[in-house]
N, C-alpha and C. Protein backbone atom coordinates (compact mmCIF):
# COMPACT_ATOMS: atom_id res chain seq x y z
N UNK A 1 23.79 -55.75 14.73
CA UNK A 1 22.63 -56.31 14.06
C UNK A 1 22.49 -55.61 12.70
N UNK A 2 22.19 -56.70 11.75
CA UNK A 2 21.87 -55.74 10.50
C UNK A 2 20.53 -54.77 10.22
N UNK A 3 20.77 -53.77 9.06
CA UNK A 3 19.19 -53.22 8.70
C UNK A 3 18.31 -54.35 8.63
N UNK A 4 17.28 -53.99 9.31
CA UNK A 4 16.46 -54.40 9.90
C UNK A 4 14.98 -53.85 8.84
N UNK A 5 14.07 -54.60 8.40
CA UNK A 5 12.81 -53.89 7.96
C UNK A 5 11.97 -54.31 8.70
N UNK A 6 11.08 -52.86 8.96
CA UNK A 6 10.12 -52.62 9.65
C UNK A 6 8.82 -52.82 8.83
N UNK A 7 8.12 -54.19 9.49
CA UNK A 7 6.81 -54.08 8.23
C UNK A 7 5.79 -53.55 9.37
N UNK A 8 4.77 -52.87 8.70
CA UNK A 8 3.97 -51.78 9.34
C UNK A 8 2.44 -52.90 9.12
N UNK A 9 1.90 -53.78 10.29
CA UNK A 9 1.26 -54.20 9.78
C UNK A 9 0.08 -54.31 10.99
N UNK A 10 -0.03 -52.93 11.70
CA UNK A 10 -1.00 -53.33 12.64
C UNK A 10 -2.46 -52.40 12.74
N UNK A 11 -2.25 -51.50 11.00
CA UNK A 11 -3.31 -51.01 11.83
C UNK A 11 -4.58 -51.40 11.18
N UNK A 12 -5.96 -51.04 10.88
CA UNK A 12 -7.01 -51.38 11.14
C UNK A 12 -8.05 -52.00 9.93
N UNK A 13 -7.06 -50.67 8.58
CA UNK A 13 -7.88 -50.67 7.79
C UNK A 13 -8.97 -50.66 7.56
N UNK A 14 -9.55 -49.41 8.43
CA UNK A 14 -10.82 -49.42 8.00
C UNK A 14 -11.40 -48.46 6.41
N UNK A 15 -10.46 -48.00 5.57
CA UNK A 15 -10.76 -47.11 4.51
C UNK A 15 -10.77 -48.58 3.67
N UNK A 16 -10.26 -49.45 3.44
CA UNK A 16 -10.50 -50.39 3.35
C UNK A 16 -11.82 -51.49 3.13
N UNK A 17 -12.22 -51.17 4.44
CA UNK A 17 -13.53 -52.24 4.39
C UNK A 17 -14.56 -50.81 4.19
N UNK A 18 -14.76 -49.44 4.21
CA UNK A 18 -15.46 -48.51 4.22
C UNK A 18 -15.75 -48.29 2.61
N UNK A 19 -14.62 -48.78 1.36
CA UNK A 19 -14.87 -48.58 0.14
C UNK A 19 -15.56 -50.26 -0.47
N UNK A 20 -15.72 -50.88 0.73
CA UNK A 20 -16.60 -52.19 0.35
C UNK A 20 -15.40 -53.77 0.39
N UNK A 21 -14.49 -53.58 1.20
CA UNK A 21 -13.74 -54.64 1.40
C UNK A 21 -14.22 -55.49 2.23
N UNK A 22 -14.78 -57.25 1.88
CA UNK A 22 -14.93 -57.71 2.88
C UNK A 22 -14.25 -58.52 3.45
N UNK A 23 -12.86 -57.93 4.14
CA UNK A 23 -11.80 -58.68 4.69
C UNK A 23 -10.91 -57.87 5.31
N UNK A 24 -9.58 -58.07 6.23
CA UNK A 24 -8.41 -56.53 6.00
C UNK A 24 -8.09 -56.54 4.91
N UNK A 25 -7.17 -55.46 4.92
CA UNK A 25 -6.40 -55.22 3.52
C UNK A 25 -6.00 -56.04 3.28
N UNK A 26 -5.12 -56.60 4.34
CA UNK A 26 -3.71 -56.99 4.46
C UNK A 26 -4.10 -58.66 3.93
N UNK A 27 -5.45 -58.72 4.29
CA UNK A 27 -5.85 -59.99 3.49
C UNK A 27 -6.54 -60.45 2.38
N UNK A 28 -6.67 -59.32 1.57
CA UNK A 28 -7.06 -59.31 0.46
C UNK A 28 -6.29 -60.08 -0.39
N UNK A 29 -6.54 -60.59 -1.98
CA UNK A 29 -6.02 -61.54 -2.45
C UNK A 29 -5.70 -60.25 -3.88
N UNK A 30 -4.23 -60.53 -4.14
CA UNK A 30 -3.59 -59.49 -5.40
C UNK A 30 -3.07 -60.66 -5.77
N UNK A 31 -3.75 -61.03 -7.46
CA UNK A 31 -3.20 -62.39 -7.77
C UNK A 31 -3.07 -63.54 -7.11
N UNK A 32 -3.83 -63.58 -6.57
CA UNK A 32 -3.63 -64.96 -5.51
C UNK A 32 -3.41 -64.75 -4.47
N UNK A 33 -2.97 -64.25 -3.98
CA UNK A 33 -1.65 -63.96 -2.84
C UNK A 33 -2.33 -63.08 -2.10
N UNK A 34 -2.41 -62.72 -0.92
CA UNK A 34 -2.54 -62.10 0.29
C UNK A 34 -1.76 -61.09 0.32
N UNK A 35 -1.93 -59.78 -0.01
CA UNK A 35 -1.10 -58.24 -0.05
C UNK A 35 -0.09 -58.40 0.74
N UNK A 36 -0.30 -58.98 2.31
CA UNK A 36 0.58 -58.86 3.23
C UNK A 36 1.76 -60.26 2.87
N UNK A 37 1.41 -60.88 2.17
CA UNK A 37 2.32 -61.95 2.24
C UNK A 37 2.74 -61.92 1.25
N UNK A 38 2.41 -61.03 0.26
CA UNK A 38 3.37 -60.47 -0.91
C UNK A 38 4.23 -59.22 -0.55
N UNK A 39 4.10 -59.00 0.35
CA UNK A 39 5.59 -57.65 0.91
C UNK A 39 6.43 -58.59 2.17
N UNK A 40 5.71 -59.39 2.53
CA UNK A 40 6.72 -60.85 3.01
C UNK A 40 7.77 -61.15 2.20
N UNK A 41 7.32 -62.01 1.26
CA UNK A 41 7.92 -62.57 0.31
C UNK A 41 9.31 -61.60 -0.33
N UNK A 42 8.43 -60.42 -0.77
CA UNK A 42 10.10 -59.61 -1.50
C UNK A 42 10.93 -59.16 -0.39
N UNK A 43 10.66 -59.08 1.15
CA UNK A 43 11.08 -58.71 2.20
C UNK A 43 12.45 -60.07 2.06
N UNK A 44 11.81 -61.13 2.52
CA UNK A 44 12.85 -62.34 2.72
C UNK A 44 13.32 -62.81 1.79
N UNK A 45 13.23 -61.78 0.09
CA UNK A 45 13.72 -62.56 -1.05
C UNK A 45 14.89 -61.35 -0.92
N UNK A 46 14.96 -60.59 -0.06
CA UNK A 46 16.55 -59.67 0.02
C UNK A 46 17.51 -60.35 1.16
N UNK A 47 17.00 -60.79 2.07
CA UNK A 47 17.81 -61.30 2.87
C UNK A 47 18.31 -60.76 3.77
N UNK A 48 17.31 -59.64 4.38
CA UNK A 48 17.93 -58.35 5.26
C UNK A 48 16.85 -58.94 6.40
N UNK A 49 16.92 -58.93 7.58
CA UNK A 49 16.23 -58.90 8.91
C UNK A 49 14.70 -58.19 8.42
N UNK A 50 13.89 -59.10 9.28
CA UNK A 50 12.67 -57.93 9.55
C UNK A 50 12.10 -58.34 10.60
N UNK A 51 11.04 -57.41 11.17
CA UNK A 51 10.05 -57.65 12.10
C UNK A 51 8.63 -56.87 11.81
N UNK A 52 7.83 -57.75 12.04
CA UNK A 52 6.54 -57.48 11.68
C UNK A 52 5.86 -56.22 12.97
N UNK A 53 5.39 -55.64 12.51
CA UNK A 53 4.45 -54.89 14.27
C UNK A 53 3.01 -55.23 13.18
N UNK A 54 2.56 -55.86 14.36
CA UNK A 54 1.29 -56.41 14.44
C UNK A 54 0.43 -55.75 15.59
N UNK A 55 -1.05 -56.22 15.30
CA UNK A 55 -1.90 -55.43 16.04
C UNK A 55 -1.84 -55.69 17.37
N UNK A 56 -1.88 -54.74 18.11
CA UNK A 56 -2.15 -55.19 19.88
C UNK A 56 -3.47 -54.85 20.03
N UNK A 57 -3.70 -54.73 21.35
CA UNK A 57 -4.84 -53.64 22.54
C UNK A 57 -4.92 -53.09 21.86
N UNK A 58 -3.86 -51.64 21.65
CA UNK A 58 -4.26 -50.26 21.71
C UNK A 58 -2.86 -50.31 20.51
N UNK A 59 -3.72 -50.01 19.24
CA UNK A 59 -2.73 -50.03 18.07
C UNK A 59 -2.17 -48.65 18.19
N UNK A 60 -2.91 -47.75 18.57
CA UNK A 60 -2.40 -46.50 18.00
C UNK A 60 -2.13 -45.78 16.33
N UNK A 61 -1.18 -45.01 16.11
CA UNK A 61 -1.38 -44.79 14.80
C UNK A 61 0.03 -45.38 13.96
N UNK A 62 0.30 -44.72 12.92
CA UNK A 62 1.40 -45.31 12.20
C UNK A 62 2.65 -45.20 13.45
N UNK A 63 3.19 -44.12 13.17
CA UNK A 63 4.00 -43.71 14.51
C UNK A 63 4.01 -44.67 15.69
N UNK A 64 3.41 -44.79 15.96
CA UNK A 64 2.86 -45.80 17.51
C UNK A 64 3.65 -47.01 16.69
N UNK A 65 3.41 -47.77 16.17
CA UNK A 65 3.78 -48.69 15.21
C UNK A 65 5.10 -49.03 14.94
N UNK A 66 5.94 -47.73 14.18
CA UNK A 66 7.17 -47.54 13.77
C UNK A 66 8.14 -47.51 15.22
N UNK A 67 7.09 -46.79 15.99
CA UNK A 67 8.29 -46.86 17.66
C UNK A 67 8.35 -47.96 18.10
N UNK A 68 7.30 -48.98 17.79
CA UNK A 68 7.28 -50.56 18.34
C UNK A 68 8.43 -51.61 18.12
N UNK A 69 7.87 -51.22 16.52
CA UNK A 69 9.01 -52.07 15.53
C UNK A 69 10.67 -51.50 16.17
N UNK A 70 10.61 -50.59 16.21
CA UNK A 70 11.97 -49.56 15.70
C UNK A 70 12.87 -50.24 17.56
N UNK A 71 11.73 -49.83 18.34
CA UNK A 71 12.19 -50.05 20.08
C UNK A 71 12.20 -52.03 20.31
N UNK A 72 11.73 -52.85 19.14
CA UNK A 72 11.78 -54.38 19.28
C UNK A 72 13.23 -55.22 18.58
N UNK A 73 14.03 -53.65 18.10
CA UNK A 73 15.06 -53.85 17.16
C UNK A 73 15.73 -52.90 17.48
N UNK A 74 16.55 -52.50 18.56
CA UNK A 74 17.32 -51.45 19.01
C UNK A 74 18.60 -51.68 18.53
N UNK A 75 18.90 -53.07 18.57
CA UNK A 75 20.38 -53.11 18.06
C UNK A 75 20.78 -53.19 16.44
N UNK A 76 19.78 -52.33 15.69
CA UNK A 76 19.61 -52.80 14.07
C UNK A 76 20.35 -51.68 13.86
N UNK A 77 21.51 -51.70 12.52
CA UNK A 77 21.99 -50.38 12.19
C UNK A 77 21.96 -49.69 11.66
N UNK A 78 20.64 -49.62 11.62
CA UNK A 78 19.29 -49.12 10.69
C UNK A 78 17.80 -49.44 10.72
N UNK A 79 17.05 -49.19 9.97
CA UNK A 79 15.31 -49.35 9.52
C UNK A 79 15.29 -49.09 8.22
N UNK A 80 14.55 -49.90 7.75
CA UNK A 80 13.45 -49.50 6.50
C UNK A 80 11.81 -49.60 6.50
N UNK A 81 11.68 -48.58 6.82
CA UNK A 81 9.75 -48.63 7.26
C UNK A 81 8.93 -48.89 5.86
N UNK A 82 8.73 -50.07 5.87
CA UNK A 82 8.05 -50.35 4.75
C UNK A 82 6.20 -50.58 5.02
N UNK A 83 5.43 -49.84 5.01
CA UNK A 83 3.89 -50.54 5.06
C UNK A 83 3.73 -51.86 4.53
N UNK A 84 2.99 -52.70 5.13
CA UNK A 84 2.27 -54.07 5.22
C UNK A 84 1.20 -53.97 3.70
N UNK A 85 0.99 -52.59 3.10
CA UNK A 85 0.00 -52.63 2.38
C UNK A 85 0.29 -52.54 0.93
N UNK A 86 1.80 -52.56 0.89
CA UNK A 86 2.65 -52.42 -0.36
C UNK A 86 3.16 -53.16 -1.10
N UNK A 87 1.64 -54.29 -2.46
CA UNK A 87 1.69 -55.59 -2.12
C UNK A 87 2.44 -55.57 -3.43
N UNK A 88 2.96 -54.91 -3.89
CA UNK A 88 4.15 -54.51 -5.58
C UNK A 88 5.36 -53.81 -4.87
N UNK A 89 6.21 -53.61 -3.87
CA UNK A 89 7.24 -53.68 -3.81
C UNK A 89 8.25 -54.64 -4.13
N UNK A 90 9.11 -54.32 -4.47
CA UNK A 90 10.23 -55.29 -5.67
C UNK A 90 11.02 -55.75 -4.35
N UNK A 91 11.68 -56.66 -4.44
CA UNK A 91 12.99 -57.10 -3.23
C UNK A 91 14.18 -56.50 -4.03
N UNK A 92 14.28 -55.95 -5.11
CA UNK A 92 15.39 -54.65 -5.52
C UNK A 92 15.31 -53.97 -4.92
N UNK A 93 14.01 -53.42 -4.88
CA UNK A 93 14.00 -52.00 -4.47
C UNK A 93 14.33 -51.43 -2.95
N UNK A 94 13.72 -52.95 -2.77
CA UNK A 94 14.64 -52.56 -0.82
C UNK A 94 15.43 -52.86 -0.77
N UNK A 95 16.58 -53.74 -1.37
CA UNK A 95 18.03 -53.99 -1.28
C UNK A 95 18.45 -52.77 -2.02
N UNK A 96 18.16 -52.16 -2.41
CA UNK A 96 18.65 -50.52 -2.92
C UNK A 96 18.90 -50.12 -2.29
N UNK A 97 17.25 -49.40 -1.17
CA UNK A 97 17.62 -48.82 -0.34
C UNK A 97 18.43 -48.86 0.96
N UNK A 98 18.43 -50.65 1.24
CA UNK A 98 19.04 -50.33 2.45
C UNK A 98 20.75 -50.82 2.01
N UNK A 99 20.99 -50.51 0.47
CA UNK A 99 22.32 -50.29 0.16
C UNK A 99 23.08 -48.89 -0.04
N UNK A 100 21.87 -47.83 -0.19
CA UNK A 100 22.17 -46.82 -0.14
C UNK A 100 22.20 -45.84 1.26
N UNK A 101 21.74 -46.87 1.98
CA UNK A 101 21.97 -46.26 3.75
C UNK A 101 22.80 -45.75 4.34
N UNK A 102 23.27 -44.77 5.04
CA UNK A 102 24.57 -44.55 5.03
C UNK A 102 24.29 -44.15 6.94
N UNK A 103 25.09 -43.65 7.38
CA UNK A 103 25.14 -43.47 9.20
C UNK A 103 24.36 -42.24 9.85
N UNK A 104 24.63 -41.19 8.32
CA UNK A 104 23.97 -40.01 9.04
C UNK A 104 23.22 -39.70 7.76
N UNK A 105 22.26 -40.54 6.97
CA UNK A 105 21.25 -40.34 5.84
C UNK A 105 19.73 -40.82 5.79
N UNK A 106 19.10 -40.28 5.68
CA UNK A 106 17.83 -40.90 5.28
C UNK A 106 17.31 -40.94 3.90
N UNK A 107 17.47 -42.31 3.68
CA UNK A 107 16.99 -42.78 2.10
C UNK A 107 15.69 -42.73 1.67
N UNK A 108 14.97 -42.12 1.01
CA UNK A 108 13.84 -41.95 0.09
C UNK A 108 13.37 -42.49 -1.12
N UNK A 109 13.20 -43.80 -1.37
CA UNK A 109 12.84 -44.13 -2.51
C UNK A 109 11.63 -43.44 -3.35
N UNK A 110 12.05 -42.80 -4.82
CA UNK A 110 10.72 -42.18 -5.83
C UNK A 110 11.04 -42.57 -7.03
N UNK A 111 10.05 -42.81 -7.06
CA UNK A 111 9.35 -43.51 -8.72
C UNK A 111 8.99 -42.55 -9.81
N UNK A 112 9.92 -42.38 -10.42
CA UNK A 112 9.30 -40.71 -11.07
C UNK A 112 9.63 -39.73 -9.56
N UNK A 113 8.08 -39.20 -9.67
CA UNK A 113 8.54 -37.79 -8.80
C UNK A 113 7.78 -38.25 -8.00
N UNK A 114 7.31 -39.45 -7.74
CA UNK A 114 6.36 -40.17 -6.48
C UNK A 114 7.39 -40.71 -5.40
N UNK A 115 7.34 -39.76 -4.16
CA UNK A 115 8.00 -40.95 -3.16
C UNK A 115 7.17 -41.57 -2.89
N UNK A 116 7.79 -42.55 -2.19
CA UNK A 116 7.70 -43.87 -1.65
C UNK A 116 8.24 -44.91 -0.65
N UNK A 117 8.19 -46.03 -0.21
CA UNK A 117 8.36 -46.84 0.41
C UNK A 117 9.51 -48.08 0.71
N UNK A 118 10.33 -48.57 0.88
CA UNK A 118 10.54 -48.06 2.30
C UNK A 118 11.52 -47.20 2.35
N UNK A 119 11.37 -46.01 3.68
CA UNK A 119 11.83 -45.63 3.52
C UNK A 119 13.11 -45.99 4.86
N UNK A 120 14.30 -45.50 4.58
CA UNK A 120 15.39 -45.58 5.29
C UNK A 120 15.93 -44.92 6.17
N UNK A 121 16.25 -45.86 7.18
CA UNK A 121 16.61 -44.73 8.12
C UNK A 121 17.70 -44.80 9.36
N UNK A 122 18.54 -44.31 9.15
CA UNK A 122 19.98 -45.03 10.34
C UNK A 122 19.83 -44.84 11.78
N UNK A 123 20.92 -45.97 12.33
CA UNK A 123 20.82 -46.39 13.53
C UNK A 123 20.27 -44.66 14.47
N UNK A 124 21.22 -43.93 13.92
CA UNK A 124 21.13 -42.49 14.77
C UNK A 124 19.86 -41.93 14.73
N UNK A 125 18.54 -42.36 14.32
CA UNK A 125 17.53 -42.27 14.32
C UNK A 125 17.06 -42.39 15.39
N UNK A 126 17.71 -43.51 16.45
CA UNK A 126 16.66 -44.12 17.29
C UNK A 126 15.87 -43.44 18.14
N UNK A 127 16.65 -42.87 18.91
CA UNK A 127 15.49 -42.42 19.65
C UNK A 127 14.32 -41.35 19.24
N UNK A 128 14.60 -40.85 18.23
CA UNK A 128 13.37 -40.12 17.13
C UNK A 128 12.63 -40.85 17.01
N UNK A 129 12.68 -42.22 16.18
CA UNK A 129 11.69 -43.14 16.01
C UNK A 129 11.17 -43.69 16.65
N UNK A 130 11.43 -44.30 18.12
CA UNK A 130 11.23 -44.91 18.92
C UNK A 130 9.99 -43.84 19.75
N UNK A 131 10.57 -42.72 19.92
CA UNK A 131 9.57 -41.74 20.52
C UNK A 131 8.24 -41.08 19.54
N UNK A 132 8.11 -41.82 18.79
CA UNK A 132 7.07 -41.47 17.73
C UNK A 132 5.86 -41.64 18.10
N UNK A 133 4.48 -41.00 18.03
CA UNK A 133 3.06 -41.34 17.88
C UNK A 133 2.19 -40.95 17.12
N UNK A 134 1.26 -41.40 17.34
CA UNK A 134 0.16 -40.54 16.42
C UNK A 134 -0.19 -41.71 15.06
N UNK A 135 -0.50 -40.81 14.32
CA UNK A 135 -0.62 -40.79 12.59
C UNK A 135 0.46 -40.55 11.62
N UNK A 136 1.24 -39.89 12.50
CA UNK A 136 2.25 -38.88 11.42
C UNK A 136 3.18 -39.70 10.96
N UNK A 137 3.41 -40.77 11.18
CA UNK A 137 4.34 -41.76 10.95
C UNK A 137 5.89 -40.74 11.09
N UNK A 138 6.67 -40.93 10.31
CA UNK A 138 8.03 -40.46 10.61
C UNK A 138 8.44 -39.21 10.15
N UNK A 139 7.31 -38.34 9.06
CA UNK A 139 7.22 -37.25 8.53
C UNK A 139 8.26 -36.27 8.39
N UNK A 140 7.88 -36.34 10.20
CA UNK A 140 8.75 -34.73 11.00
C UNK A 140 10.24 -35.53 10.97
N UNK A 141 10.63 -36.53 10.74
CA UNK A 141 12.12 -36.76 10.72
C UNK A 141 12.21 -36.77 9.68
N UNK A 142 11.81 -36.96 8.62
CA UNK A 142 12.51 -37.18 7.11
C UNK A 142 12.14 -35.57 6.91
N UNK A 143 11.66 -34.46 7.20
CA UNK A 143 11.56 -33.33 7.13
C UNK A 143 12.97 -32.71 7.92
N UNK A 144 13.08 -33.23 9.01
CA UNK A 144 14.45 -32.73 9.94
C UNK A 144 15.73 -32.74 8.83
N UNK A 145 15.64 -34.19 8.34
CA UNK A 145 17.16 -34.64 8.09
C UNK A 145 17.02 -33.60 6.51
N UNK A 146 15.91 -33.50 5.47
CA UNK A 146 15.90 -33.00 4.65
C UNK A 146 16.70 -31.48 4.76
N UNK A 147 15.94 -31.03 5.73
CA UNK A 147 16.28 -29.45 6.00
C UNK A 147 17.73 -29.37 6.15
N UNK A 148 18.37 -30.34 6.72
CA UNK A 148 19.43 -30.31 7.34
C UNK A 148 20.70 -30.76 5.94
N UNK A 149 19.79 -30.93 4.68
CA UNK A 149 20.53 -31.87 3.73
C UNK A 149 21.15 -33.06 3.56
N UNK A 150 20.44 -33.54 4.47
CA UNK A 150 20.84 -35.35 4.78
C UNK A 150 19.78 -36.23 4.29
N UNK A 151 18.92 -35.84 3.27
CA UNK A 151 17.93 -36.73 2.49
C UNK A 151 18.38 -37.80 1.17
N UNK A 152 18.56 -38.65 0.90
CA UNK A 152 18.78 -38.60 -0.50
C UNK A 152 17.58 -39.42 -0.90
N UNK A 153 17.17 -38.90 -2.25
CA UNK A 153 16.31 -39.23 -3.19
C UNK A 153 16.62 -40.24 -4.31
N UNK A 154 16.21 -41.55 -4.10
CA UNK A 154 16.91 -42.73 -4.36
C UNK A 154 16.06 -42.90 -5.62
N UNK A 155 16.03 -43.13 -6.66
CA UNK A 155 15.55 -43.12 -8.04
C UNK A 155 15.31 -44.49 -7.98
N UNK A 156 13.95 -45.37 -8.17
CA UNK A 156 14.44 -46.47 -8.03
C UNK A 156 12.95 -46.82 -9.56
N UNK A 157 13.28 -48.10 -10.46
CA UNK A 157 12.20 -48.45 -11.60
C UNK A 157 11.16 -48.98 -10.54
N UNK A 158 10.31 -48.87 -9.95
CA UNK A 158 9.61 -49.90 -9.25
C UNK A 158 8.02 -48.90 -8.61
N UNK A 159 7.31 -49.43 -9.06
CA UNK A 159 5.74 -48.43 -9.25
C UNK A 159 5.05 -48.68 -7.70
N UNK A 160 5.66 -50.35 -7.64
CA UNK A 160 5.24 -50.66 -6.53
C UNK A 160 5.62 -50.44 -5.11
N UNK A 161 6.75 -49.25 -5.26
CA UNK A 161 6.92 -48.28 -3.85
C UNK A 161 5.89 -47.40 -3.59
N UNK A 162 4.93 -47.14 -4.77
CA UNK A 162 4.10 -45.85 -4.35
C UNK A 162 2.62 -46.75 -4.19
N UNK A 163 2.44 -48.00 -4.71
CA UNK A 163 0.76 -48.33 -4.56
C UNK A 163 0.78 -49.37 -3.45
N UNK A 164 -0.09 -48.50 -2.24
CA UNK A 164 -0.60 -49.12 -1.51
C UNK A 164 -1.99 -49.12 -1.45
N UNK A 165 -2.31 -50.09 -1.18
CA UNK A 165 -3.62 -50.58 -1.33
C UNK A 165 -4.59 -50.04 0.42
N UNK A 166 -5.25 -49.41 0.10
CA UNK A 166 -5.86 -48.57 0.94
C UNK A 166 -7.55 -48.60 1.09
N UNK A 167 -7.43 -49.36 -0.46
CA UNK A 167 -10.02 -49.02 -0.54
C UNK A 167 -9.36 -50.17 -2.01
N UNK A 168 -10.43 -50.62 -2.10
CA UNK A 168 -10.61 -51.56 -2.99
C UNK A 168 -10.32 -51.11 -4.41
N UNK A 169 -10.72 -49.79 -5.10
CA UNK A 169 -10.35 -49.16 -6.51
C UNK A 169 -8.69 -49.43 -5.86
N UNK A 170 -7.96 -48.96 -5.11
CA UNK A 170 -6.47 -49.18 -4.94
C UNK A 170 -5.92 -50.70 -5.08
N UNK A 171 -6.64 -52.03 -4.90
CA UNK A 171 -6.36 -53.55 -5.01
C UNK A 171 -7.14 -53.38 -6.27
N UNK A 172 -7.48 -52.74 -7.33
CA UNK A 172 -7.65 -53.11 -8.70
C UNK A 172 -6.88 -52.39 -9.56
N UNK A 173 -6.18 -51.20 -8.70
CA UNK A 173 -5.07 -50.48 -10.06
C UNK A 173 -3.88 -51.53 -9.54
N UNK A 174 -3.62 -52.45 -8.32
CA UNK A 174 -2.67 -53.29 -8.18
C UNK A 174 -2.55 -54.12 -9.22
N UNK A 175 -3.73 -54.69 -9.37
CA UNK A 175 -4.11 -55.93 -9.80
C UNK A 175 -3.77 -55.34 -11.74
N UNK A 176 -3.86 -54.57 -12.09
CA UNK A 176 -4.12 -53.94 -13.39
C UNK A 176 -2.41 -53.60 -13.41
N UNK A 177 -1.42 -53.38 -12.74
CA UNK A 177 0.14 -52.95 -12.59
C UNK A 177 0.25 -54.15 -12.64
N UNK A 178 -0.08 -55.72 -11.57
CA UNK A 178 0.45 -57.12 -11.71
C UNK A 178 0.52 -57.54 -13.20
N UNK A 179 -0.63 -57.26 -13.63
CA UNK A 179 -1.24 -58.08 -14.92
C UNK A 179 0.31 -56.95 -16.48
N UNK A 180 0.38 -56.45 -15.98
CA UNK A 180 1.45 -55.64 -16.88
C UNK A 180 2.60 -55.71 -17.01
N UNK A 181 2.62 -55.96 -15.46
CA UNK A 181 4.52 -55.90 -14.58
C UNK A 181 5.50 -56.70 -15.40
N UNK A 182 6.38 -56.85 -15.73
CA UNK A 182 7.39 -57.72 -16.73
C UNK A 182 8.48 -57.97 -15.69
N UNK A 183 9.08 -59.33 -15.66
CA UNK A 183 9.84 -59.45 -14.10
C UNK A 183 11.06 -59.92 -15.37
């Protein structure tokens, strides 16, 4: 199975509706468009697999999430954990990364000296990811493989790996990057 992207799209957003959102994030409108269906869009404008994790019962935290996605796609030979809330990611920028994937690497996309999103991560991951919970999302593995010198730091032009939209001032510096962006 090919890399596979993981869209992260189940949890609650409540920092969100707490800075005065009246909607999810994920349904907020950036230029028209629905945040979440603008990291759709550059998702299926690369042409790489994805699967959505969507909300259940008991969402849990990021982690909880990434093991869903990651354990609904076991045979992928790879991940790219991209958040649902990352409504300026480029479909370059993830065909980058999951061109720069390699068997025993974890890819890091940064914008400047901002990492960012998605990030990459090979088949030999699995059961790390899969056994994930919490909040911490994948942290403690991209910390493992770092230590170990198996990180690479993928340089990529694209602003919209680092802005996710989180409280409403965050869907107006979007909206203020759209209105600028030059395609």
């Amino acid at each position: 199975m090919p890399i596979t992207v993981i869209i992260l799209a189940a949890g609650r957003g409540e920092r969100y509706l707490a800075s005065g959102g009246n909607t999810h994030k994920l349904d907020a409108l950036l230029g028209g468009t629905p945040v979440l269906q603008r990291v759709l869009d550059a998702v299926a404008d690369t042409g790489l697999a994805v699967h959505v994790v969507r909300p259940q019962h008991d969402n849990g935290g990021m982690g909880d999430s990434i093991a869903r996605g990651v354990k609904a796609t076991p045979e992928a030979d790879g991940w790219l954990i991209l958040p649902g809330d990352l409504a300026l990611v480029t479909a370059d920028s993830i065909r980058r990364v999951a061109a720069a994937l390699r068997p025993d690497t974890v890819i890091v996309p940064q914008y400047q000296t901002r990492r960012g999103h998605p990030v990459g991560f090979p088949a030999q991951c699995f059961q790390a990811l899969a056994a994930l919970t919490g909040d911490s999302g994948a942290a403690a593995i991209v910390r493992r493989y770092r230590e170990a010198g198996k990180v690479v730091d993928l340089s990529v032009y694209d602003v919209g790996i680092t802005l996710d939209v989180d409280t409403l001032d965050d869907l107006k510096t979007a909206e203020a990057s759209l209105a600028t962006r030059t395609l």
